[in-house]
N, C-alpha and C. Protein backbone atom coordinates (compact mmCIF):
# COMPACT_ATOMS: atom_id res chain seq x y z
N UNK A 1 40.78 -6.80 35.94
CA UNK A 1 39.81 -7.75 36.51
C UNK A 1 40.35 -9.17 36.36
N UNK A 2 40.35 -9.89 37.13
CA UNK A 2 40.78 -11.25 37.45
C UNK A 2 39.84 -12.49 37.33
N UNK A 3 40.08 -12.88 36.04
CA UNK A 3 38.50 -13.79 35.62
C UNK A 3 39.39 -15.48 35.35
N UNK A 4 39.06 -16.32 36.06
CA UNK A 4 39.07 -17.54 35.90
C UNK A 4 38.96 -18.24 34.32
N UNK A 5 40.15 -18.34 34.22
CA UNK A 5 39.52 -19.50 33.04
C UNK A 5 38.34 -20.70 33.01
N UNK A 6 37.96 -20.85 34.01
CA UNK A 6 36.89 -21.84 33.75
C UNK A 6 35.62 -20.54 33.65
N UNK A 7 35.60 -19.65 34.55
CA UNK A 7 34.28 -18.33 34.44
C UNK A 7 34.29 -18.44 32.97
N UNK A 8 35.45 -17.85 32.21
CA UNK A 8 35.68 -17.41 30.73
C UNK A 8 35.21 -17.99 29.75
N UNK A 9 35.45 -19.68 29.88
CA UNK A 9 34.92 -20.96 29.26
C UNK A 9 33.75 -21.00 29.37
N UNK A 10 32.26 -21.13 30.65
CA UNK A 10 31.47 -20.74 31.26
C UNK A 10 30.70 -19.69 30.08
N UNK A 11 31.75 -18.71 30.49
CA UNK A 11 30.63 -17.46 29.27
C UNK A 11 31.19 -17.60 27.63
N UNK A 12 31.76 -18.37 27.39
CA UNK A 12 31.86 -18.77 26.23
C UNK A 12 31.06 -19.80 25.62
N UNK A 13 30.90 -20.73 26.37
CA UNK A 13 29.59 -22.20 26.25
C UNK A 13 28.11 -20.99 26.30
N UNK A 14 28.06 -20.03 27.51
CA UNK A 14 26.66 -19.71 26.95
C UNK A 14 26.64 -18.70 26.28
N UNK A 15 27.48 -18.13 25.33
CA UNK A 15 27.20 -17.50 24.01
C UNK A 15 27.47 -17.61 23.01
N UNK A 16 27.89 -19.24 23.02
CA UNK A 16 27.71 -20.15 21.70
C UNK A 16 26.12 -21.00 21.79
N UNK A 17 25.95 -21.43 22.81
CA UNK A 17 24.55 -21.36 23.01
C UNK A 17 23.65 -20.64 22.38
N UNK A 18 23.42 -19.56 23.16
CA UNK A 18 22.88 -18.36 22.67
C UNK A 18 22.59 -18.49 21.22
N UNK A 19 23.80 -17.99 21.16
CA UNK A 19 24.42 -18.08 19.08
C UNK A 19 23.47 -19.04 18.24
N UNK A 20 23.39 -20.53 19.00
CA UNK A 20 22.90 -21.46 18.14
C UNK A 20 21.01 -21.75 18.31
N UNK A 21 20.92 -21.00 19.51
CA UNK A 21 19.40 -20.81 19.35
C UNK A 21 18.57 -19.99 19.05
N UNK A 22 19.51 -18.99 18.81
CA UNK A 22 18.80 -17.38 17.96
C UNK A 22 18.91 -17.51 16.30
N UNK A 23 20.48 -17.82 16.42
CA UNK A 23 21.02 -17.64 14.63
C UNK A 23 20.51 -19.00 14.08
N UNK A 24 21.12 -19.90 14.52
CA UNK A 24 20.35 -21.26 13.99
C UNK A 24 19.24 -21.75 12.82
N UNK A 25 17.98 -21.22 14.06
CA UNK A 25 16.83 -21.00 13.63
C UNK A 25 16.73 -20.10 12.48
N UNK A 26 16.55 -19.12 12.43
CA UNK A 26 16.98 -18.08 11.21
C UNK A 26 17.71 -18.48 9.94
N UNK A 27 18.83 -19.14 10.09
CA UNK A 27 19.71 -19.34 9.08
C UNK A 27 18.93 -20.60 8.36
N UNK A 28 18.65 -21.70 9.18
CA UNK A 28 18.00 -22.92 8.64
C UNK A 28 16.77 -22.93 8.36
């Protein structure tokens, strides 16, 4: 499959996102 580095970056920003509004909360 042929995925763009910017797509890749893209789904990397929103599952550090993610990450920081689920775990975040919880941890702090």
């Amino acid at each position: 499959i042929d995925i763009s580095p910017i797509i890749l970056l893209l789904i990397l920003f929103f599952i550090r996102q993610f990450l920081l509004t689920t775990v975040a909360p919880l941890v702090v």
